[in-house]
N, C-alpha and C. Protein backbone atom coordinates (compact mmCIF):
# COMPACT_ATOMS: atom_id res chain seq x y z
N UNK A 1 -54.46 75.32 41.11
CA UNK A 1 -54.60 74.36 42.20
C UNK A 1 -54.50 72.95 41.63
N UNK A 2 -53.63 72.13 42.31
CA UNK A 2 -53.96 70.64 41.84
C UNK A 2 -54.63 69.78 42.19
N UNK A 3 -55.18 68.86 41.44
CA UNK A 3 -55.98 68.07 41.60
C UNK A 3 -56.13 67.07 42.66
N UNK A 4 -57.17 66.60 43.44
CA UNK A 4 -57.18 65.88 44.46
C UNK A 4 -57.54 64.59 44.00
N UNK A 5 -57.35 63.84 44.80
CA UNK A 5 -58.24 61.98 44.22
C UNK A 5 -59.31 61.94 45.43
N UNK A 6 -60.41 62.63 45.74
CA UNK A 6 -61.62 62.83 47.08
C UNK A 6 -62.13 63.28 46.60
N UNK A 7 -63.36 63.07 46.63
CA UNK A 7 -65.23 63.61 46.72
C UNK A 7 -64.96 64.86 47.80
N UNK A 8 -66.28 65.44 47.41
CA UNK A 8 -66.62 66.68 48.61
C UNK A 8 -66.86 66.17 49.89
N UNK A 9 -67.22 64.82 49.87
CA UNK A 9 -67.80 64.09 51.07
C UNK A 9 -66.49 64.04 51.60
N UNK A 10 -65.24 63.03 51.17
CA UNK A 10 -64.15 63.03 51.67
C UNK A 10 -63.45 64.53 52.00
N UNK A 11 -63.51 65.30 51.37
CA UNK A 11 -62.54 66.86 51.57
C UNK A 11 -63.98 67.11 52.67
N UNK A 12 -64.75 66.82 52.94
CA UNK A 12 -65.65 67.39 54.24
C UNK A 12 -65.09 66.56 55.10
N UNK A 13 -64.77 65.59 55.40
CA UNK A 13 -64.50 64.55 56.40
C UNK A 13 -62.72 65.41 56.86
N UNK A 14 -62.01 65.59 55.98
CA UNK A 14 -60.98 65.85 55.97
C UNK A 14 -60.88 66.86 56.79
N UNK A 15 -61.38 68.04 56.20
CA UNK A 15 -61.43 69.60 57.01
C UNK A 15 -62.04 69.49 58.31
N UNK A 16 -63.00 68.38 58.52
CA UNK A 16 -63.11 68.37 59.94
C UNK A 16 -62.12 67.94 60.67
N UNK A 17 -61.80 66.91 60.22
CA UNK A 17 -60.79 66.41 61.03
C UNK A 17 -59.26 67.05 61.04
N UNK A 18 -58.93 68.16 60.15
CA UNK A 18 -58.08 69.23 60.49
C UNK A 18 -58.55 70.09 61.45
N UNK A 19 -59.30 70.46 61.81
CA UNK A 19 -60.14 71.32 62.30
C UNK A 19 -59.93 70.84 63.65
N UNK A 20 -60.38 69.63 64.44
CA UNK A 20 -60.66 68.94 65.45
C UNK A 20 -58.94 68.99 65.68
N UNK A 21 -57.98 68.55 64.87
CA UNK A 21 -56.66 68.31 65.26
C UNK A 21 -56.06 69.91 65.57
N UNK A 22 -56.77 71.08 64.63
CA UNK A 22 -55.82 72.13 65.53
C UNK A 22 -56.30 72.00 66.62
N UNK A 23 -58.23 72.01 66.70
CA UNK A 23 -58.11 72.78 68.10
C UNK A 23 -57.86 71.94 69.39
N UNK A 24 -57.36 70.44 68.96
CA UNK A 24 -56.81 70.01 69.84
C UNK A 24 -55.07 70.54 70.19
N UNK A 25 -54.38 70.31 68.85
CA UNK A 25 -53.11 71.06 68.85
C UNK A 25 -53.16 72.47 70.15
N UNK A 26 -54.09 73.10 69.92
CA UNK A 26 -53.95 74.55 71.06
C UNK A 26 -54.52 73.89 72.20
N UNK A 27 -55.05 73.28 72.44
CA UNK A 27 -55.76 73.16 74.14
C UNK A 27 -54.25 72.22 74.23
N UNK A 28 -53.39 71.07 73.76
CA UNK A 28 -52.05 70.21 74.67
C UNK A 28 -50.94 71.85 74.02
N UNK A 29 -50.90 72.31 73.54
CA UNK A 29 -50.14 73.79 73.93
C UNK A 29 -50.07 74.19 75.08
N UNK A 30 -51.57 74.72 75.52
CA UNK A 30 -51.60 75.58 76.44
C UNK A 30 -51.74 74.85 77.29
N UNK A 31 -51.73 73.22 77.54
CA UNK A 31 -51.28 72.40 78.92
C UNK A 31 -49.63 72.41 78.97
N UNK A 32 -49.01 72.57 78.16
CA UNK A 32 -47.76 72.15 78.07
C UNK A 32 -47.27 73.49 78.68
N UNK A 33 -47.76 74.48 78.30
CA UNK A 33 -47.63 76.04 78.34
C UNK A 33 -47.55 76.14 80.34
N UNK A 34 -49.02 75.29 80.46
CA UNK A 34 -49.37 75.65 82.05
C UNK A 34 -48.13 74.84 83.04
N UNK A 35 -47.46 73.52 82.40
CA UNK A 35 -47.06 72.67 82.67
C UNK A 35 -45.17 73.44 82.95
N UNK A 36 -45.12 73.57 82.39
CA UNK A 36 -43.73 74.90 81.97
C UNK A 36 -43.74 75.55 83.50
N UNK A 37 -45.02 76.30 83.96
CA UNK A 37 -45.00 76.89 84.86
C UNK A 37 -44.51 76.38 86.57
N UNK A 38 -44.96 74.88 86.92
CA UNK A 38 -44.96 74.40 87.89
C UNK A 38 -43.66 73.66 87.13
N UNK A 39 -43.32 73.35 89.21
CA UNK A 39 -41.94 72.77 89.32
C UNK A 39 -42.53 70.94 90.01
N UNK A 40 -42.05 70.25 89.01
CA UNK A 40 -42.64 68.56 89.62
C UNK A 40 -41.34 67.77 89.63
N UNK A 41 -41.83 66.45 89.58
CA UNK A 41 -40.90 65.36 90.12
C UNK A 41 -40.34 64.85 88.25
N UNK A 42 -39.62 63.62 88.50
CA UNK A 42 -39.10 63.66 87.65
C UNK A 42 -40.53 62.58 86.87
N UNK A 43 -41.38 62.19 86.99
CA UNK A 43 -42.55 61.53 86.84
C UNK A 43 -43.32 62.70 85.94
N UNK A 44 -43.65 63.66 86.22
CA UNK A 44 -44.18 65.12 85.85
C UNK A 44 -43.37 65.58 84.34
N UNK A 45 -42.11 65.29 84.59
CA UNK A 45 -40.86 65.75 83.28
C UNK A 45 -41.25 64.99 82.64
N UNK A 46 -41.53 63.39 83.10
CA UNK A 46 -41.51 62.38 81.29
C UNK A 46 -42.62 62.22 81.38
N UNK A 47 -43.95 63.09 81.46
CA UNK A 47 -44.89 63.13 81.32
C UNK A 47 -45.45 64.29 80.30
N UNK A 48 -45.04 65.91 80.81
CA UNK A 48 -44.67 66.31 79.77
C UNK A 48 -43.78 66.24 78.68
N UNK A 49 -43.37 65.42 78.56
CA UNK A 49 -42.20 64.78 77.40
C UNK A 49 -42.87 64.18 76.57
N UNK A 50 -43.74 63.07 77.29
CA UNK A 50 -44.64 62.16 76.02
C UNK A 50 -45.79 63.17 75.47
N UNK A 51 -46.21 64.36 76.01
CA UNK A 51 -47.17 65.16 75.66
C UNK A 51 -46.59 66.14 74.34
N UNK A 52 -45.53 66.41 74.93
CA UNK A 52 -44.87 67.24 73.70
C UNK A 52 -44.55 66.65 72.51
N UNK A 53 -44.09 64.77 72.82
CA UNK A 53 -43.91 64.05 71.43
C UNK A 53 -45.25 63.99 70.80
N UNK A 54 -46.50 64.03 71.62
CA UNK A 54 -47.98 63.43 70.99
C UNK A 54 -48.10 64.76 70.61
N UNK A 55 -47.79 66.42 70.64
CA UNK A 55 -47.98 67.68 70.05
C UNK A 55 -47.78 67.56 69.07
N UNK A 56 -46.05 67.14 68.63
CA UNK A 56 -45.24 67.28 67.61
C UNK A 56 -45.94 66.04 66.54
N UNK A 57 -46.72 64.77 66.66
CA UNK A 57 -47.57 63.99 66.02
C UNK A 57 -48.55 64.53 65.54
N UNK A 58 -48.79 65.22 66.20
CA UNK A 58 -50.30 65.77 65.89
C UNK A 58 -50.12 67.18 64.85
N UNK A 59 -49.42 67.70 64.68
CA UNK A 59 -48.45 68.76 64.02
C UNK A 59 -47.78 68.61 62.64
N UNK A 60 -47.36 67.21 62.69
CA UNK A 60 -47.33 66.35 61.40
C UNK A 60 -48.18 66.19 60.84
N UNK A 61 -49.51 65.53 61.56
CA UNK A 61 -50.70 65.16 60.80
C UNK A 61 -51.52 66.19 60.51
N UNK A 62 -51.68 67.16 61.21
CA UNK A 62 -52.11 68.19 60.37
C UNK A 62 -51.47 68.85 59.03
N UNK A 63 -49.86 69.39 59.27
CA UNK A 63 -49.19 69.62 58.02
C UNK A 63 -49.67 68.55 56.74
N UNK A 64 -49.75 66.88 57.14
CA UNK A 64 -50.10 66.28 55.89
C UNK A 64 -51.32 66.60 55.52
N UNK A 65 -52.10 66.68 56.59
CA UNK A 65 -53.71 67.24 56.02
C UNK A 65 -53.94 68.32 55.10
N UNK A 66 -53.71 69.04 55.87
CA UNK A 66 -53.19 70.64 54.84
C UNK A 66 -52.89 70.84 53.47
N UNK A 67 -52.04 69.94 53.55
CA UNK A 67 -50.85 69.27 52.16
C UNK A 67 -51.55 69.10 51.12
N UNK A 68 -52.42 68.31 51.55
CA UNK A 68 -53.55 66.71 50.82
C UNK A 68 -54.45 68.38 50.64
N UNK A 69 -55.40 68.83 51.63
CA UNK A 69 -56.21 69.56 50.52
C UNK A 69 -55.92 70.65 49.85
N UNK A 70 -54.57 71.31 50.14
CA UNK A 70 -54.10 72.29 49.10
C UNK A 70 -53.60 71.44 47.79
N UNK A 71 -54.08 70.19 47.25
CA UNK A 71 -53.66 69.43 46.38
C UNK A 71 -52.75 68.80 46.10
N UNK A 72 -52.11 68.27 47.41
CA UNK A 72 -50.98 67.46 47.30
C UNK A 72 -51.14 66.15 47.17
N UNK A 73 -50.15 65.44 46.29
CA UNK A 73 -50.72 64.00 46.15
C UNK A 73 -49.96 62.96 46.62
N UNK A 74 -50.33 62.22 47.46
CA UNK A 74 -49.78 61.17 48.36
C UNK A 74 -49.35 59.75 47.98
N UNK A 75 -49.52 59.90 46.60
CA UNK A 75 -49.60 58.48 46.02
C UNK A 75 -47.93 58.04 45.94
N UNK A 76 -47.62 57.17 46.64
CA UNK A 76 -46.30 56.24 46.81
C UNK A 76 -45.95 55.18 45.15
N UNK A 77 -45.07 55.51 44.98
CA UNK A 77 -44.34 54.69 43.77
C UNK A 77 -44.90 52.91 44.55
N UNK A 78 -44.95 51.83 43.90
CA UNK A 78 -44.97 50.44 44.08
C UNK A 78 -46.04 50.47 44.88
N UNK A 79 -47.27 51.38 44.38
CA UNK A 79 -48.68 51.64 45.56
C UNK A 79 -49.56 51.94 45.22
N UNK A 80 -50.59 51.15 45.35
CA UNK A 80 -52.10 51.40 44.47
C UNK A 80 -52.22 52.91 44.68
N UNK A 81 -52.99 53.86 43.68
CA UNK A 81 -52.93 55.31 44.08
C UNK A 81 -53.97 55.62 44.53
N UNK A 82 -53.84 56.92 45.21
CA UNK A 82 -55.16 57.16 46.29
C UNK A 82 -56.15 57.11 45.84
N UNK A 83 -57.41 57.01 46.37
CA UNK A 83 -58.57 56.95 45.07
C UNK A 83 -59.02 55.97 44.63
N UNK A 84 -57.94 54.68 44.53
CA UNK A 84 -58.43 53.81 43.82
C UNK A 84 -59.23 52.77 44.41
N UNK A 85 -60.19 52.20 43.31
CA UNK A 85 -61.58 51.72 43.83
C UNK A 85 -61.27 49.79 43.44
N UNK A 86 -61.48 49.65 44.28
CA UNK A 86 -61.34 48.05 43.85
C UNK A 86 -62.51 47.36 44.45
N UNK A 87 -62.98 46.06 43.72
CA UNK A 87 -63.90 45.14 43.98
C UNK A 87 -63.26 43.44 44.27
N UNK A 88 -63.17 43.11 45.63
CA UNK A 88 -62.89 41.88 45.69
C UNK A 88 -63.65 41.39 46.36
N UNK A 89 -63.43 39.88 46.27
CA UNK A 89 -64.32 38.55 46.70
C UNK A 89 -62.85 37.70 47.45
N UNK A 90 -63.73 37.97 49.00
CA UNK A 90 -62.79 37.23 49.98
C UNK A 90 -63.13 35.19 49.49
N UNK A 91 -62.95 33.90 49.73
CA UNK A 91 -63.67 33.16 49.66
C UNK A 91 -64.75 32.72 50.75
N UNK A 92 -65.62 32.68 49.84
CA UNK A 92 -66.92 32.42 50.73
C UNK A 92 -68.20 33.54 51.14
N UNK A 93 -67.63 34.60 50.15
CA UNK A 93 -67.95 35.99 50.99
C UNK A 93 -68.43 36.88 49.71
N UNK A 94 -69.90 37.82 49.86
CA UNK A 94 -69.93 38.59 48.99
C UNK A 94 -68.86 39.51 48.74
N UNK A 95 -68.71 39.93 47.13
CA UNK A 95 -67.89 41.06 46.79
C UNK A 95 -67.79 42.30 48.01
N UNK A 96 -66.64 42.43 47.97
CA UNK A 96 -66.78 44.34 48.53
C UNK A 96 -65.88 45.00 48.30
N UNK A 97 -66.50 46.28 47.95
CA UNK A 97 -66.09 47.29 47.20
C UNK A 97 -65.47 48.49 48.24
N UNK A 98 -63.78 48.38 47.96
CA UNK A 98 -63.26 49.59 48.69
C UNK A 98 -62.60 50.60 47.74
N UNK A 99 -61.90 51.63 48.93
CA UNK A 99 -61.38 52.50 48.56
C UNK A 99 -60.15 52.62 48.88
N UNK A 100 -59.15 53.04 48.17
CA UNK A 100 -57.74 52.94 48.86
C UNK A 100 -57.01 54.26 49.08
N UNK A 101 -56.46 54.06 50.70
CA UNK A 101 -56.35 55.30 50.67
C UNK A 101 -55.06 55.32 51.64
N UNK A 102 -54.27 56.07 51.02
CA UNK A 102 -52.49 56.13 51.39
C UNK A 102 -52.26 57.53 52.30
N UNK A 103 -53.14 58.35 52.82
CA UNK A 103 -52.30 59.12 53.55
C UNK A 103 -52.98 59.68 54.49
N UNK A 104 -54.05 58.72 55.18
CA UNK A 104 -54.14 58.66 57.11
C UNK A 104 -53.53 57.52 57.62
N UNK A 105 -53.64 57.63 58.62
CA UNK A 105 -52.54 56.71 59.96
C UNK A 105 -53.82 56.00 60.15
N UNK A 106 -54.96 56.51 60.10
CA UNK A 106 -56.20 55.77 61.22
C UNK A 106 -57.23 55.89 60.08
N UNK A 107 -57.79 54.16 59.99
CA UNK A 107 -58.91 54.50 59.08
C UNK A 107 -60.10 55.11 59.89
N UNK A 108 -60.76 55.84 58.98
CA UNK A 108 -61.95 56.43 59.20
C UNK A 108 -63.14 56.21 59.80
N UNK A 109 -63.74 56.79 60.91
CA UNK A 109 -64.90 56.11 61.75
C UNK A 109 -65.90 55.34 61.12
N UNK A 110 -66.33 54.08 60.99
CA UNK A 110 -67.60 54.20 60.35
C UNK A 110 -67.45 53.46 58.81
N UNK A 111 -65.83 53.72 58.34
CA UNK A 111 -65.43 53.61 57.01
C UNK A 111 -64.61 52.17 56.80
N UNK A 112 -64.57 51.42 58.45
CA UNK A 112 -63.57 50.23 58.59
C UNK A 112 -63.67 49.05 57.31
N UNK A 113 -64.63 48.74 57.14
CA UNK A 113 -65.39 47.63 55.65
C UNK A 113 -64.90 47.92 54.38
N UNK A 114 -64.59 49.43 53.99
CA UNK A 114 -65.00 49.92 52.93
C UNK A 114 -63.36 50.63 52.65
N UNK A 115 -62.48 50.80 53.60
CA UNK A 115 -61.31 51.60 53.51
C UNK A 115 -59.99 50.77 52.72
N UNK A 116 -59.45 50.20 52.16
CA UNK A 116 -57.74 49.62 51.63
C UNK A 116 -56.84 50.51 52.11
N UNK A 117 -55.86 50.33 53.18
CA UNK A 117 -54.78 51.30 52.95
C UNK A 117 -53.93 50.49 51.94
N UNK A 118 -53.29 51.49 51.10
CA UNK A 118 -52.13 51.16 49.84
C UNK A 118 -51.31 50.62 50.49
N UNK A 119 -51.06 50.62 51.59
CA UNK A 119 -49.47 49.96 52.18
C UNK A 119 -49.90 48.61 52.95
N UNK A 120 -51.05 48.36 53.22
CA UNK A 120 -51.25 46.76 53.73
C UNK A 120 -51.28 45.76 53.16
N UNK A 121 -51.21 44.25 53.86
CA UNK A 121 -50.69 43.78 52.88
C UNK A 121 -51.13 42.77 51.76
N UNK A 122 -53.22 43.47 52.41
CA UNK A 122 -53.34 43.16 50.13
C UNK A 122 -53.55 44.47 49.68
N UNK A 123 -53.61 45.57 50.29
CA UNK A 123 -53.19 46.94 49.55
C UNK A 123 -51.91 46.68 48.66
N UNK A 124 -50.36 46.38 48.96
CA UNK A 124 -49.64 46.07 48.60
C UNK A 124 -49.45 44.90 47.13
N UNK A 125 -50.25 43.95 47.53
CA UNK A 125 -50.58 42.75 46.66
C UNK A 125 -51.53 42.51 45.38
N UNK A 126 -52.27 44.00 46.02
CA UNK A 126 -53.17 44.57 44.39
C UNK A 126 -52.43 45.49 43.71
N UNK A 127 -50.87 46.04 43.64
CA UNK A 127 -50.61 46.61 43.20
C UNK A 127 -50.16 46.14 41.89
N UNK A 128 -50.08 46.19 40.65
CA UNK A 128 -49.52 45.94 39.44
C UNK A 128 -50.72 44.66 38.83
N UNK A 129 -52.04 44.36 39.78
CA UNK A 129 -52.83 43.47 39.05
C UNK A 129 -54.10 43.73 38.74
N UNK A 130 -54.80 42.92 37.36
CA UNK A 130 -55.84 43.41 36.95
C UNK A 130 -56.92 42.70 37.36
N UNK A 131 -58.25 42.91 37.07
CA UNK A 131 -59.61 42.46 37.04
C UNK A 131 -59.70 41.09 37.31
N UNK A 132 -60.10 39.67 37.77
CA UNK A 132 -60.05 38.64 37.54
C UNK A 132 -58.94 38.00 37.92
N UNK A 133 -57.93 38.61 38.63
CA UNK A 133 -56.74 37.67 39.02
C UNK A 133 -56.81 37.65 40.05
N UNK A 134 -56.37 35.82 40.85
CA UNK A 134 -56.71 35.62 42.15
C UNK A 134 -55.31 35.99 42.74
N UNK A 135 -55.40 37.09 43.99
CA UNK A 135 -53.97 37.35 44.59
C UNK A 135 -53.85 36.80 46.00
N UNK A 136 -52.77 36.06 46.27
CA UNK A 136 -52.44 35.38 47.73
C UNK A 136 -51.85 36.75 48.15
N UNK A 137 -51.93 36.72 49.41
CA UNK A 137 -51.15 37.60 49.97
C UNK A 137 -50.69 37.21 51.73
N UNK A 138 -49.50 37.61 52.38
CA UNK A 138 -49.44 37.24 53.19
C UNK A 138 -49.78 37.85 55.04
N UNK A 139 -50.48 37.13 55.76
CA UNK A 139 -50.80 38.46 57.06
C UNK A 139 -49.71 37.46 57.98
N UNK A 140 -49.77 38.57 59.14
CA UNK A 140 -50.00 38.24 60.45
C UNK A 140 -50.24 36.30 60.74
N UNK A 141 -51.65 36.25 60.29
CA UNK A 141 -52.50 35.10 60.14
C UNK A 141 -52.23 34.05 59.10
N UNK A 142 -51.18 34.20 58.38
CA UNK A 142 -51.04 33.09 57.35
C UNK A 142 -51.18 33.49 56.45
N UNK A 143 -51.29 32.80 54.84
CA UNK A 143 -51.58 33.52 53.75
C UNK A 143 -53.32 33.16 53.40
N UNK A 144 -53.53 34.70 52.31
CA UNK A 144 -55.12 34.51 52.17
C UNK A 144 -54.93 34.52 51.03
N UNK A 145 -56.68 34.99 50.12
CA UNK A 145 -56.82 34.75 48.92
C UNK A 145 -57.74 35.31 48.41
N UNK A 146 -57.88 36.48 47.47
CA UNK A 146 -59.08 37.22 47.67
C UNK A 146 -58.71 37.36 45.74
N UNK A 147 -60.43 37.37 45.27
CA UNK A 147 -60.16 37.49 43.51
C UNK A 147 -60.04 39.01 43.37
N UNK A 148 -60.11 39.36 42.38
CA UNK A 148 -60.06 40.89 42.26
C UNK A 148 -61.02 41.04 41.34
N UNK A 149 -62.31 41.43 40.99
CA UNK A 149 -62.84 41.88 40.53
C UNK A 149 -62.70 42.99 39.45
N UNK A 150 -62.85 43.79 40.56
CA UNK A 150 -62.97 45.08 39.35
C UNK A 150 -61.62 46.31 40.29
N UNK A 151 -60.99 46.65 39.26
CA UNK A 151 -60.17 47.83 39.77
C UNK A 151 -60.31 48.99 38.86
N UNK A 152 -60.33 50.15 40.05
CA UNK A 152 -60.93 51.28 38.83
C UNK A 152 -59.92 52.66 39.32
N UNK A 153 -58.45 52.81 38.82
CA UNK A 153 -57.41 53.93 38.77
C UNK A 153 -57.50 55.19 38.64
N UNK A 154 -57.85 56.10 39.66
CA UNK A 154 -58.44 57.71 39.52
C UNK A 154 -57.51 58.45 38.32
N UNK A 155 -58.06 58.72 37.50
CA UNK A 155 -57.50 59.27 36.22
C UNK A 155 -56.68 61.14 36.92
């Protein structure tokens, strides 16, 4: 089996939330299933249409789930790797210490403070730098500026 970059806490968070996505996967089935049966307007057709695209989403994200805890590793070339723990200082603002993590769509309930996705864009901007270097990066909002503390690369 290969190795994961998650705690038991995270692979518990995970399996639930595979769990919650099949048994949602079977209950928009068996609407789509019931939906098949009756004859509607054309309102009814692109209704089950967007239901079947949100099936086939949800079908994906489970396959990646799956993926991830049969030990698949998600880590993107030019991308902090999953796992990895960084400490920055916004200005003006105590340190805080996240986690970065490259392969949900939606950060985690509860986990908003504490989550980096690798692909945002100071996820992106901590990639290739060390301890002590101040990185600009650019949003939405203009450019910011956050030091980097401490970065710690899941071996």
């Amino acid at each position: 089996m290969s190795e994961t970059n998650f705690d038991a806490q995270e692979r518990d968070r995970l399996e639930g939330e595979l769990a919650e996505l099949r048994q949602r996967r079977d209950q928009m089935r068996a609407e789509l299933q019931g939906d098949a049966d009756t004859v509607g307007d054309r309102g009814d057709a692109a209704d089950a249409l967007q239901r079947a695209e949100d099936l086939a989403g949800i079908d994906e994200q489970i396959g990646r789930l799956a993926w991830l805890l049969a030990g698949g590793n998600a880590d993107v070339p030019g991308q902090l790797p999953n796992g990895t723990k960084v400490t920055v200082r916004f200005p003006g603002d105590e340190p805080v210490r996240m986690r970065v993590i490259n392969y949900l769509e939606e950060t985690p309930a509860g986990a908003e403070d504490s989550t980096l996705t690798a692909d945002s864009p100071l996820g992106l901007a901590l990639f290739g730098r060390s301890a002590g270097d101040t990185v600009t990066y650019s949003t939405p909002r203009g450019e910011l500026q956050v030091e980097l503390l401490a970065i710690e690369v899941p071996k």
